[in-house]
Protein backbone atom coordinates (compact mmCIF):
# COMPACT_ATOMS: atom_id res chain seq x y z
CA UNK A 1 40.36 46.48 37.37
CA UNK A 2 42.92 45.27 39.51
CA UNK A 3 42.85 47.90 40.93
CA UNK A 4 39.03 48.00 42.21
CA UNK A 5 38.71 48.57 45.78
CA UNK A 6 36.35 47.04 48.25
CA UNK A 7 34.78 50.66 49.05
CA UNK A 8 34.74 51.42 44.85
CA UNK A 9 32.51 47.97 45.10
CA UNK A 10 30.40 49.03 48.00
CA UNK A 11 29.27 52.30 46.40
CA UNK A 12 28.71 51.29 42.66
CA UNK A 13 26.83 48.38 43.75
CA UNK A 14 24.18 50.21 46.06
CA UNK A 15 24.33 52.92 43.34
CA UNK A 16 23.69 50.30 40.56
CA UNK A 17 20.82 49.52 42.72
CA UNK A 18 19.07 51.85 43.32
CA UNK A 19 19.44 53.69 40.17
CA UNK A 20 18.28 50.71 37.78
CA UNK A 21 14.80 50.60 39.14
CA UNK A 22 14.49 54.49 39.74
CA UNK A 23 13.93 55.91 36.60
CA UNK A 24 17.37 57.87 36.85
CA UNK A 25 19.30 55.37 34.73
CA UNK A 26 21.98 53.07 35.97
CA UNK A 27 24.59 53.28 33.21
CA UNK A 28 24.35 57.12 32.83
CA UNK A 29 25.22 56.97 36.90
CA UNK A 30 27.69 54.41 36.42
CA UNK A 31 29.83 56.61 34.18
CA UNK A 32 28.90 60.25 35.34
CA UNK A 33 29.51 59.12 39.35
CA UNK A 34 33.43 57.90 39.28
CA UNK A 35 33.70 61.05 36.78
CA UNK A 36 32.55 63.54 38.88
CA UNK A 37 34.72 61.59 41.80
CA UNK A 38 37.60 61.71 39.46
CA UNK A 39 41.24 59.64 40.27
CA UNK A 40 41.11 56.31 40.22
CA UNK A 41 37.01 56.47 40.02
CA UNK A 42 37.54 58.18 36.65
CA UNK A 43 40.13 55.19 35.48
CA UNK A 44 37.97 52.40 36.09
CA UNK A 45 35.73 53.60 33.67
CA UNK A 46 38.12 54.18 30.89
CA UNK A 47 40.16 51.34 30.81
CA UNK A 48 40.69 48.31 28.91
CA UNK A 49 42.01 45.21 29.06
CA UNK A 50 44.69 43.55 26.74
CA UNK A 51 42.37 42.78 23.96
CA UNK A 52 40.38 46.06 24.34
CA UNK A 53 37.86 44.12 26.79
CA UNK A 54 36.66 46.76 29.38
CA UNK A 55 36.24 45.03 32.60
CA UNK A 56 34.50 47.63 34.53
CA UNK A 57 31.88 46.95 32.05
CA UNK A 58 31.46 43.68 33.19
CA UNK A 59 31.34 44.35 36.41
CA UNK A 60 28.48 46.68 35.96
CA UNK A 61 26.70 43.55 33.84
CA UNK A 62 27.22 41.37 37.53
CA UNK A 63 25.81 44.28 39.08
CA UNK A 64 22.97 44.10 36.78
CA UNK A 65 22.60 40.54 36.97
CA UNK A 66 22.27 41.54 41.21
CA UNK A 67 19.27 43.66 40.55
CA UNK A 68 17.41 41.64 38.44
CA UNK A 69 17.80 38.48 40.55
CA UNK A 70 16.61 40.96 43.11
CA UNK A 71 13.48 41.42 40.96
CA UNK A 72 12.86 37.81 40.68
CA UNK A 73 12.84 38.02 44.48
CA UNK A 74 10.64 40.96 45.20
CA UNK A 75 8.13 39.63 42.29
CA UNK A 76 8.88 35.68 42.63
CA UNK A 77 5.03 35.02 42.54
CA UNK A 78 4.79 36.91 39.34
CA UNK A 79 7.43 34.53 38.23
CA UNK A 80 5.76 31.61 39.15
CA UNK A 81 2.95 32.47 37.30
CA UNK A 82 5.07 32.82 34.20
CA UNK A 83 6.78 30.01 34.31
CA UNK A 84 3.35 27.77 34.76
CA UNK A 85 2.54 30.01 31.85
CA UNK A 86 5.10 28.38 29.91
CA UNK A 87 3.76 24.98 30.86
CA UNK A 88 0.55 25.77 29.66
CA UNK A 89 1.81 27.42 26.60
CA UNK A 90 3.42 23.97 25.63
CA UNK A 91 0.66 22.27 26.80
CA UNK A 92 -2.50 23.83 25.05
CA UNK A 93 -0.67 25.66 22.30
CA UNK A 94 -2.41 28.68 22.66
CA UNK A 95 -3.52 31.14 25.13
CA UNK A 96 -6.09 29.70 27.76
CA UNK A 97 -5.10 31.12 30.83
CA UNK A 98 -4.54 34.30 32.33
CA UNK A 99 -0.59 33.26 33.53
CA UNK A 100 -0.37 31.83 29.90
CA UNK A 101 -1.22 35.71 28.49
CA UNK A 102 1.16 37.08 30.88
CA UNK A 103 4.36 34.67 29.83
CA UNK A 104 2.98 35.45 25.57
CA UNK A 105 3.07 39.09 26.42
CA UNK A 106 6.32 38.73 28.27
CA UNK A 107 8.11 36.92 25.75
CA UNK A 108 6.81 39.05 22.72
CA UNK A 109 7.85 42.49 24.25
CA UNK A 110 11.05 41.03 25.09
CA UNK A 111 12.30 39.90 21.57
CA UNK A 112 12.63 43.47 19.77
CA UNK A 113 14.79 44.43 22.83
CA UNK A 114 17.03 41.81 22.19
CA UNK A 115 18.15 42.07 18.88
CA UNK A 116 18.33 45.61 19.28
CA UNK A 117 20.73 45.50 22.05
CA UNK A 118 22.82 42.42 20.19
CA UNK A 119 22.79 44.60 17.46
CA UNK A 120 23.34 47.93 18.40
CA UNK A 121 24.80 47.84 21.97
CA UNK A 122 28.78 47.73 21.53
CA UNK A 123 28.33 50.23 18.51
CA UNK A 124 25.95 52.76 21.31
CA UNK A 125 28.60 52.05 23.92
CA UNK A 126 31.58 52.98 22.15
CA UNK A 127 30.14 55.79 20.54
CA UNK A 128 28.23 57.55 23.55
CA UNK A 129 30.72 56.52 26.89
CA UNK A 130 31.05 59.99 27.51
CA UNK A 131 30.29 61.48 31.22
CA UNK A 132 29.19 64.51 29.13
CA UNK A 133 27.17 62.73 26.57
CA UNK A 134 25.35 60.94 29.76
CA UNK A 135 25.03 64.51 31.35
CA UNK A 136 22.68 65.28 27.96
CA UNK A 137 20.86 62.28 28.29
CA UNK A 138 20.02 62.64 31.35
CA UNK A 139 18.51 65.97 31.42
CA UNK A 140 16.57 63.96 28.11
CA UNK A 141 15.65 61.67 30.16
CA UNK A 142 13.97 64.40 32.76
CA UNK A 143 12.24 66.06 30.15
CA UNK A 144 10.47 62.85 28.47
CA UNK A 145 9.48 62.00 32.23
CA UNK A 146 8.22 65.25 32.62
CA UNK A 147 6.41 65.17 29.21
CA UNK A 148 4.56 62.19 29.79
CA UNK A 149 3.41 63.79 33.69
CA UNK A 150 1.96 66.44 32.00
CA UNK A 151 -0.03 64.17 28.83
CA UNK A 152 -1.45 61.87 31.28
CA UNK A 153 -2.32 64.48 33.87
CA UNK A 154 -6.16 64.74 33.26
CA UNK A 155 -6.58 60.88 33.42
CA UNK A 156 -4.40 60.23 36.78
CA UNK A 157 -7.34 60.64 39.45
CA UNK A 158 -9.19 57.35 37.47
CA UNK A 159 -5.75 55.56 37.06
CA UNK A 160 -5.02 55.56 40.73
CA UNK A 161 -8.41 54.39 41.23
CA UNK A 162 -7.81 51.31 39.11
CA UNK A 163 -4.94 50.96 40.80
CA UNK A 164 -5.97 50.67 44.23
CA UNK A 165 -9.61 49.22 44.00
CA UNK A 166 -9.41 46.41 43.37
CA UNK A 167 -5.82 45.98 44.63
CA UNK A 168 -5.25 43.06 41.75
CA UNK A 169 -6.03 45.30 38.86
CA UNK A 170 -1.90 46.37 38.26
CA UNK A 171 -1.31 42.58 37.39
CA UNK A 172 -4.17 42.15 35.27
CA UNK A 173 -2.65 41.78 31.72
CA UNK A 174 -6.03 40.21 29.78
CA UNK A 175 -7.24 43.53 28.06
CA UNK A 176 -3.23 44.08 27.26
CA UNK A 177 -2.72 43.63 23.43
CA UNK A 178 0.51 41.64 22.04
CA UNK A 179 1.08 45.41 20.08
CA UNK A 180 0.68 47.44 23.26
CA UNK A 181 3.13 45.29 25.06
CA UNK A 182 5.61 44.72 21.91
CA UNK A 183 5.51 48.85 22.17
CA UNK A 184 5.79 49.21 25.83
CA UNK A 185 9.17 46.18 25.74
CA UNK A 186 10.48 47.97 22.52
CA UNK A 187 11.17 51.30 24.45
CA UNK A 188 13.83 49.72 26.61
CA UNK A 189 16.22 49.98 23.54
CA UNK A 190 16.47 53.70 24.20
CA UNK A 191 17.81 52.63 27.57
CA UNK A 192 21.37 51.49 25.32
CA UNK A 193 21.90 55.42 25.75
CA UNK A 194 23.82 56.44 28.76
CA UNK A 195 21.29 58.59 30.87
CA UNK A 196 18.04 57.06 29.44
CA UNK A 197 16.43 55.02 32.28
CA UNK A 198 15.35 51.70 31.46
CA UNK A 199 12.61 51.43 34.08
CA UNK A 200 11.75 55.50 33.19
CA UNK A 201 10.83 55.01 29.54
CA UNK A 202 8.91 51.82 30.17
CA UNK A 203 6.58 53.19 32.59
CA UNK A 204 6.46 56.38 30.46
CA UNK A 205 5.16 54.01 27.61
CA UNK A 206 2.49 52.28 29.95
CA UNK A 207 1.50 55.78 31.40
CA UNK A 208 1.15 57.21 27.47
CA UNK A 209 -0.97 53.80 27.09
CA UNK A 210 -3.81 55.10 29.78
CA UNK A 211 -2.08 52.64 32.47
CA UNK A 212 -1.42 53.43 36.20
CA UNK A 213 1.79 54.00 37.50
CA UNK A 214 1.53 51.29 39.44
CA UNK A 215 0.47 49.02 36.84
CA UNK A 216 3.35 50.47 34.67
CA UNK A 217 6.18 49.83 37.12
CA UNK A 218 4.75 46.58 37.95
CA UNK A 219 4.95 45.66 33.87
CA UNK A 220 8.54 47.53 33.64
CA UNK A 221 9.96 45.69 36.44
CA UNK A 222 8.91 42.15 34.69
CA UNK A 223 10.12 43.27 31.39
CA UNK A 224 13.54 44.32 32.72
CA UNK A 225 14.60 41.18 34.03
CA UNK A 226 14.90 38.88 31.70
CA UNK A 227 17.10 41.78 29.14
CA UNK A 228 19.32 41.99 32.10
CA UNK A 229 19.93 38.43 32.59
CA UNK A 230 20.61 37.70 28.90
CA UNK A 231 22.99 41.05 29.01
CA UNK A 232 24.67 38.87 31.91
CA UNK A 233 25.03 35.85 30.41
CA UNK A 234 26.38 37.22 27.49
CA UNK A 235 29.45 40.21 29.36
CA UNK A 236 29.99 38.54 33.11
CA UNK A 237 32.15 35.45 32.10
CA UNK A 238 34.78 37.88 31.16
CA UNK A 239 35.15 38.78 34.88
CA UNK A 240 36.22 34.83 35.33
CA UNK A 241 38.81 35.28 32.53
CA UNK A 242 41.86 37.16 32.96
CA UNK A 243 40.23 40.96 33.07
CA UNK A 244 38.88 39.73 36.72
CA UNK A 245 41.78 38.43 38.08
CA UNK A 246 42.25 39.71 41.53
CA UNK A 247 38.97 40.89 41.91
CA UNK A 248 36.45 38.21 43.07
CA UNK A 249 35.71 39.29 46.39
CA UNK A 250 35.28 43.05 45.50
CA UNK A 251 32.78 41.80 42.89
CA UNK A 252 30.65 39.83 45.30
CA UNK A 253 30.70 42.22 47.81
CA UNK A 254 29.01 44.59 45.13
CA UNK A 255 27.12 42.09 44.15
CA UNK A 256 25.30 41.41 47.03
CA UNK A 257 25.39 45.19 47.56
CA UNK A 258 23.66 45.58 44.53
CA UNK A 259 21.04 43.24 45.32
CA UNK A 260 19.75 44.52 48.60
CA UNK A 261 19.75 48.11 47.71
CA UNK A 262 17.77 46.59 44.61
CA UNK A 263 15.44 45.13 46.64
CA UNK A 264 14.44 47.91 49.11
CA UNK A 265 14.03 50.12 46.24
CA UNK A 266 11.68 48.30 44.37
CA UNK A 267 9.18 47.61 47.57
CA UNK A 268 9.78 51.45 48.20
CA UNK A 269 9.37 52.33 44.52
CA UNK A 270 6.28 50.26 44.48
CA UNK A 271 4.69 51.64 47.83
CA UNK A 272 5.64 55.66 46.61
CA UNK A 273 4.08 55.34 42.86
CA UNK A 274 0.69 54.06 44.14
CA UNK A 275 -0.38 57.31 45.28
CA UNK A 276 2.33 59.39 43.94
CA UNK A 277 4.09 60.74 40.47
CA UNK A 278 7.29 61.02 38.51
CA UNK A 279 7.76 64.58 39.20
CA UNK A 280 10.55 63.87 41.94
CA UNK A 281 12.59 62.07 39.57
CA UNK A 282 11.78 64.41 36.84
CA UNK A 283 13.41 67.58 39.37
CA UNK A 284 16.46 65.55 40.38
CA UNK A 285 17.31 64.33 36.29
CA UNK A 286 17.23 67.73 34.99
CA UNK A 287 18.95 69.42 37.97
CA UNK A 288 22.00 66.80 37.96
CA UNK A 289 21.36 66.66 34.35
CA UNK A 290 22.21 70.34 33.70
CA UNK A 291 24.54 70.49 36.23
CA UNK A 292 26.91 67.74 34.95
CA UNK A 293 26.60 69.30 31.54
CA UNK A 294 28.07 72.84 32.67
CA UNK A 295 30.88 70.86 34.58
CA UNK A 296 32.11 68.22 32.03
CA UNK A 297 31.41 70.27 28.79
């Protein structure tokens, strides 16, 4: 990684931020991107460190950790609400209020995510870090987004309704079961596969549920933040060890990179999936899917 150059920063940051909350998928980007650039893009991805550490990994964790503190920013009264929700959780002991329901929910389709990735995640990685196993998933990842479209087609014109009118009915969460969102959380595991979107299989979950899109994105968006700051916690102090030497300022350029481009796409993804569908990213993950998969098989 010493190697990492201020312009390599610049791009996989507003890359990594853009493409975690489009349902595109970051990592799959993150590894078919300096592949299909080749060179030195190509090497960051492949190499290791001295005790078979892989830096560039970590980097993409602080890049990660960008966009979800991004998140917190775009949805900070959301997170408000949760953490009063916690207070009152403590407080009462059970489930009085509506912010208190949102934080249970939260918290119960967040756990199944987490020992799946602490279980399974270096195993996935080292198996599947492949630009042309990320080409396949990809093009999976198009057709289970273009699957779900085409299920939930007949009920779309009431969903957007819902949606709309009232404007507050996306952040209701009191008719939400603890199953229904243990379900909906649990699908982010499939996002451990290079080319499965994390954002793109929760709101396909919410959508297969009978919710709106915007409701869905609104729930995937909350539900991705905390998994990316534990993922951070656990991978980013390796950049302050000897891996990251020589480095800092490339990784908080994309780091603040990554959290702008994070933010504008999630207002914009908000604004277009009110009144519009999947089907855009659903064209451009099979097309770069199936492209990437003639070129790097």
């Amino acid at each position: 990684m010493s190697h990492l150059s201020y312009l390599q920063a610049t791009v996989m940051g507003a890359l990594q931020g853009v493409t975690e909350l489009f349902p595109v998928s970051s990592l799959g980007h993150s590894l078919l991107v300096p592949a299909w650039i080749g060179g030195s893009w190509s090497a960051l991805v492949t190499q290791q460190g001295a005790k078979g550490a892989t830096p560039f990994l970590a980097f993409i964790v602080a890049l990660h950790v960008a966009t979800a503190l991004a998140l917190i920013a775009y949805q900070w009264r959301d997170w408000v609400q949760v953490l009063a929700g916690i207070g009152d959780l403590v407080k009462d002991r059970r489930i009085r209020t509506p912010r208190a329901r949102l934080t249970a929910l939260l918290i119960v389709a967040t756990i199944p995510v987490g020992i799946i990735g602490l279980l399974l995640d270096k195993p996935l990685r080292h198996l599947f870090s492949h630009p042309l196993t990320a080409a396949i998933f990809l093009t999976v990842n198009g057709l289970v987004l273009l699957t779900v479209e085409l299920l939930t087609r007949r009920a779309r014109r009431g969903a957007h309704a819902a949606a709309v009118e009232p404007g507050e009915a996306a952040t209701d969460y009191q008719n939400v079961g603890f199953a229904e969102a243990t379900l909906i959380g649990s699908s982010q595991a499939l996002a451990l596969l290079p080319g499965i979107s994390r954002s793109g299989v929760t709101i396909s979950a919410g959508l297969l549920r009978g919710w709106s899109h915007e409701r869905a994105l609104h729930f995937a968006f909350l539900l991705a933040t905390p998994v990316i700051l534990a993922a951070g916690v656990l991978k980013v102090p390796e950049l302050f060890g000897p891996e990251g030497k020589g480095i800092g300022g490339q990784v908080l350029v994309g780091f603040v990179v990554a959290f702008v481009a994070a933010y504008i796409s999630a207002r914009w993804l908000a604004r277009f999936l009110r009144t519009r569908t999947l089907y855009p990213f659903v064209a451009y993950c099979l097309v770069a899917g199936v492209v990437s998969i003639v070129h790097f098989a």
